[in-house]
PDB file of N, CA and C in Angstrom:
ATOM      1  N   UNK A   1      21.948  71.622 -24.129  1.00  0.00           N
ATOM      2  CA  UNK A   1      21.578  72.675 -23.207  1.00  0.00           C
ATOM      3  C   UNK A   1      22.013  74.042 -23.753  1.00  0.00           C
ATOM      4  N   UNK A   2      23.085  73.728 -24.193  1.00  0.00           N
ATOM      5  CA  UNK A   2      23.514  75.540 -24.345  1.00  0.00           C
ATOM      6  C   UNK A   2      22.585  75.957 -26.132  1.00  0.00           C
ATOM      7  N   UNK A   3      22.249  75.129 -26.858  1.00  0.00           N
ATOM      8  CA  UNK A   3      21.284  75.601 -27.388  1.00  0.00           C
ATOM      9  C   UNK A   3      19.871  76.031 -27.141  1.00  0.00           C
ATOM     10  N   UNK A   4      19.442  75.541 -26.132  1.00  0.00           N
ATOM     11  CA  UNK A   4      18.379  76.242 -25.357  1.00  0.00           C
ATOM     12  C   UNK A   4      18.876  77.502 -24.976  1.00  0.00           C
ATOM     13  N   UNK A   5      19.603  77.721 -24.482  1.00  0.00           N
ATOM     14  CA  UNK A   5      20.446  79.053 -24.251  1.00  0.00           C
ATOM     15  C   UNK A   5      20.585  80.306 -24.969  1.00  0.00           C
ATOM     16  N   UNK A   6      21.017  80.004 -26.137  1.00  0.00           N
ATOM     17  CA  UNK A   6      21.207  80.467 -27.573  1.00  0.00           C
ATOM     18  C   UNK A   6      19.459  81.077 -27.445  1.00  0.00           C
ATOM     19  N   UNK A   7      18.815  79.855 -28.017  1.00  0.00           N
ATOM     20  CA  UNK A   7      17.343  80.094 -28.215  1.00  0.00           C
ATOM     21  C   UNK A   7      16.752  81.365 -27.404  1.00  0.00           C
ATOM     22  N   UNK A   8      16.622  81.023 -26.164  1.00  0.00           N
ATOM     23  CA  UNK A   8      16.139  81.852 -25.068  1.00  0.00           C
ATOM     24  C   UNK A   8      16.452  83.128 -25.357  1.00  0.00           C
ATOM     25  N   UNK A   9      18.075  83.552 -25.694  1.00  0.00           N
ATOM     26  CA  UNK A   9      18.458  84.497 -25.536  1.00  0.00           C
ATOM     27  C   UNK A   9      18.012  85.386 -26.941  1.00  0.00           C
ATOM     28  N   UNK A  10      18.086  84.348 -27.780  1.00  0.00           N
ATOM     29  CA  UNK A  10      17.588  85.180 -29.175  1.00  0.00           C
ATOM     30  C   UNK A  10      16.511  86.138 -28.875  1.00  0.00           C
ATOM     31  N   UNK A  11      15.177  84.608 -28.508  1.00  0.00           N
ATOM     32  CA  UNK A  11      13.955  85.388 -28.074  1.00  0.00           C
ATOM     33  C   UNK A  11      13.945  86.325 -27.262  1.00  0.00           C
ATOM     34  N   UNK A  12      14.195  86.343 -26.590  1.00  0.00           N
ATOM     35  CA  UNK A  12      14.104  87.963 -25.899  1.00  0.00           C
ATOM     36  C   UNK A  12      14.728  88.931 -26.093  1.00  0.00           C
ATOM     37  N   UNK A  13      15.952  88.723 -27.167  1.00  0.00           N
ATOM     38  CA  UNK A  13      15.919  89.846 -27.810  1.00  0.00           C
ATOM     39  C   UNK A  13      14.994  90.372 -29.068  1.00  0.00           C
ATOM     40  N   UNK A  14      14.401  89.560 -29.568  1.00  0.00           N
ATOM     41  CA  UNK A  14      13.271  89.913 -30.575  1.00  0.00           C
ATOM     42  C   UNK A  14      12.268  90.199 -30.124  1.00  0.00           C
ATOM     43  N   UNK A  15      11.855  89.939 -28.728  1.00  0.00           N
ATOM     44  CA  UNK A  15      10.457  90.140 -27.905  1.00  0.00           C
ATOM     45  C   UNK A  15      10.963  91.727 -27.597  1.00  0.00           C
ATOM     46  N   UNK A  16      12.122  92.169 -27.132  1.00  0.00           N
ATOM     47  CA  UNK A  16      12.229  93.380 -26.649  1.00  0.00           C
ATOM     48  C   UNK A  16      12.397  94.027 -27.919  1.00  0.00           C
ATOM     49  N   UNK A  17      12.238  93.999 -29.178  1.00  0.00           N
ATOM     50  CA  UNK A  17      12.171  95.094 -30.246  1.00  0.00           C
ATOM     51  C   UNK A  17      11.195  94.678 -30.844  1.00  0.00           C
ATOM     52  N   UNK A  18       9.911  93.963 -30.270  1.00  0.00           N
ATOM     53  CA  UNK A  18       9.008  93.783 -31.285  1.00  0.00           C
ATOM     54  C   UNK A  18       8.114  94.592 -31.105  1.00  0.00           C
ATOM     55  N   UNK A  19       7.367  95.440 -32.448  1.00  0.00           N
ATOM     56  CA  UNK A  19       6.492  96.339 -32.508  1.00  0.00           C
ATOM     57  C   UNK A  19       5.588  96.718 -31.549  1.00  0.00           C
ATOM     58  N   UNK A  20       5.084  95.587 -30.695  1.00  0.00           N
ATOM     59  CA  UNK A  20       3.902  95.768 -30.260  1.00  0.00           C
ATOM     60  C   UNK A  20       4.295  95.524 -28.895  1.00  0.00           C
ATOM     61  N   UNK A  21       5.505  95.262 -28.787  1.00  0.00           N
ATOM     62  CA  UNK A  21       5.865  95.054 -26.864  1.00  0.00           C
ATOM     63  C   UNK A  21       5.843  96.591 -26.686  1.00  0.00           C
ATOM     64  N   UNK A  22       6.990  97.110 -27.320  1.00  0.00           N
ATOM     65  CA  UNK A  22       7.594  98.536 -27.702  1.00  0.00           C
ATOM     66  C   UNK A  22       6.229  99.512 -27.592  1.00  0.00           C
ATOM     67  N   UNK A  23       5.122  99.191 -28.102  1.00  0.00           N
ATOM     68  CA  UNK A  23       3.540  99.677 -28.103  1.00  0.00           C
ATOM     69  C   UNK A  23       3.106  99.654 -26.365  1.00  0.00           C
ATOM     70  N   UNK A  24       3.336  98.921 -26.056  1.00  0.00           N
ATOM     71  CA  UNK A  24       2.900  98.684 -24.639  1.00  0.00           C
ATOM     72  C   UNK A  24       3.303  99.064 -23.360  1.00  0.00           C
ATOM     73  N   UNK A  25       5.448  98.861 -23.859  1.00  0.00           N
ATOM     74  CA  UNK A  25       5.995  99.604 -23.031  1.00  0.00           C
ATOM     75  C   UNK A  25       5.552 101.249 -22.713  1.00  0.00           C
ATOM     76  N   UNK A  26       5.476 101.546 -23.885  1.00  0.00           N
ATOM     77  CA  UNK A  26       5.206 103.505 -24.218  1.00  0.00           C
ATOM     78  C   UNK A  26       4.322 103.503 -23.409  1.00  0.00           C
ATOM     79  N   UNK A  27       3.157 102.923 -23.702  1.00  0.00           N
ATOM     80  CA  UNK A  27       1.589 102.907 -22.838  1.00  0.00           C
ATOM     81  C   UNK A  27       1.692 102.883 -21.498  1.00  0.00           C
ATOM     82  N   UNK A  28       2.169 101.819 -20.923  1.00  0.00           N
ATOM     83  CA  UNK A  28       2.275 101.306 -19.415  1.00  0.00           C
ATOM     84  C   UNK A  28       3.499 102.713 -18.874  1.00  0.00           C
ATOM     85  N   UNK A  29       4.532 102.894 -19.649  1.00  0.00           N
ATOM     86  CA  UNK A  29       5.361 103.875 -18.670  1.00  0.00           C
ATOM     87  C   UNK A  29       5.931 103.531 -17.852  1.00  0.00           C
ATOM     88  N   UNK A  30       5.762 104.484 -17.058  1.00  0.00           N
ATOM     89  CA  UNK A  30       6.473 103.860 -15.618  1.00  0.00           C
ATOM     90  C   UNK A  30       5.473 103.201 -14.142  1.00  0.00           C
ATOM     91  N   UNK A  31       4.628 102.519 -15.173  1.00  0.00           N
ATOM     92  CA  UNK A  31       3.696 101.496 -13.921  1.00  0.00           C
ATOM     93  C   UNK A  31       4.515 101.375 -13.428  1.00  0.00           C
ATOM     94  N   UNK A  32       5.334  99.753 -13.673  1.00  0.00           N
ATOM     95  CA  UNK A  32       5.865  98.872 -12.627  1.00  0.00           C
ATOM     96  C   UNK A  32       7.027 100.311 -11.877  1.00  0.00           C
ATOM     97  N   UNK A  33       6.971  99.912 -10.571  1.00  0.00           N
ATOM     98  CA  UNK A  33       8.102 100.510  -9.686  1.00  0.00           C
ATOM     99  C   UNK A  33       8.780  99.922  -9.529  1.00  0.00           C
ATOM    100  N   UNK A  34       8.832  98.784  -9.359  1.00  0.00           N
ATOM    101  CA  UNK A  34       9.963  97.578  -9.378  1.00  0.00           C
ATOM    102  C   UNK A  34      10.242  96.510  -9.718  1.00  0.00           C
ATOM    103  N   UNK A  35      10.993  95.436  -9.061  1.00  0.00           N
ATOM    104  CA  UNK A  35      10.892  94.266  -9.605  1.00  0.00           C
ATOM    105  C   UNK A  35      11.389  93.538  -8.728  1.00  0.00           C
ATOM    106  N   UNK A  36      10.995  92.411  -8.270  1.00  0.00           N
ATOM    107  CA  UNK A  36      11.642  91.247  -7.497  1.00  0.00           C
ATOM    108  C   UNK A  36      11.428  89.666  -7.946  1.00  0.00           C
ATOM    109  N   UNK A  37      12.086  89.200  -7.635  1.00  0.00           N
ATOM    110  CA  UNK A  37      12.356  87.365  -7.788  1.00  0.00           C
ATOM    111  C   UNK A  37      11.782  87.099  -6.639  1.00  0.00           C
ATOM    112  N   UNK A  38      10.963  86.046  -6.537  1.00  0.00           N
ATOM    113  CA  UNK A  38      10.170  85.022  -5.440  1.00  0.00           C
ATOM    114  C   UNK A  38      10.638  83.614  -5.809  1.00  0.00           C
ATOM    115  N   UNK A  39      10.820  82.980  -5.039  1.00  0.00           N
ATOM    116  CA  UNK A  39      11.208  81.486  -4.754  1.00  0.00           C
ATOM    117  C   UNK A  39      10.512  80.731  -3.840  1.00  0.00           C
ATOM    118  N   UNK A  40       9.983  79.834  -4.602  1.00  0.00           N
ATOM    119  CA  UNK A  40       8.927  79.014  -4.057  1.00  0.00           C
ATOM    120  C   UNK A  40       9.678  77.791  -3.652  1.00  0.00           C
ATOM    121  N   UNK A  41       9.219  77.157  -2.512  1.00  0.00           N
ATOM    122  CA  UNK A  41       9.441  75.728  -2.385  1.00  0.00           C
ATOM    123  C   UNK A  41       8.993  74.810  -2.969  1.00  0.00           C
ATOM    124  N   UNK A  42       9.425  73.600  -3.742  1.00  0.00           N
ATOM    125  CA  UNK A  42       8.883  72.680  -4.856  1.00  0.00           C
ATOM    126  C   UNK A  42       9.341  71.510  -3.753  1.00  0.00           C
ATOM    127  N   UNK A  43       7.781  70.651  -3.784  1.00  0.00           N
ATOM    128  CA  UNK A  43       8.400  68.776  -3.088  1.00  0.00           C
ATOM    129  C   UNK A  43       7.828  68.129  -3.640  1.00  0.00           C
TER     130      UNK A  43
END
């Protein structure tokens, strides 16, 4: 498990300095206004 962890965490730090996220962020700006978590019920 905690190598999944590791993993995860790598990736998103390489997703947040990769060329073309960084391209998109600039673009988009300040669209999003916010952000929230939703939780669904699973049965």
């Amino acid at each position: 498990m905690i190598r999944h962890i590791v993993m995860w965490r790598l990736a998103g730090e390489s997703y947040a300095v990769h060329p073309e996220h960084l391209r998109v962020r600039q673009e988009l700006g300040t669209l999003r206004t916010s952000r929230h978590q939703v939780d669904y019920q699973y049965s």
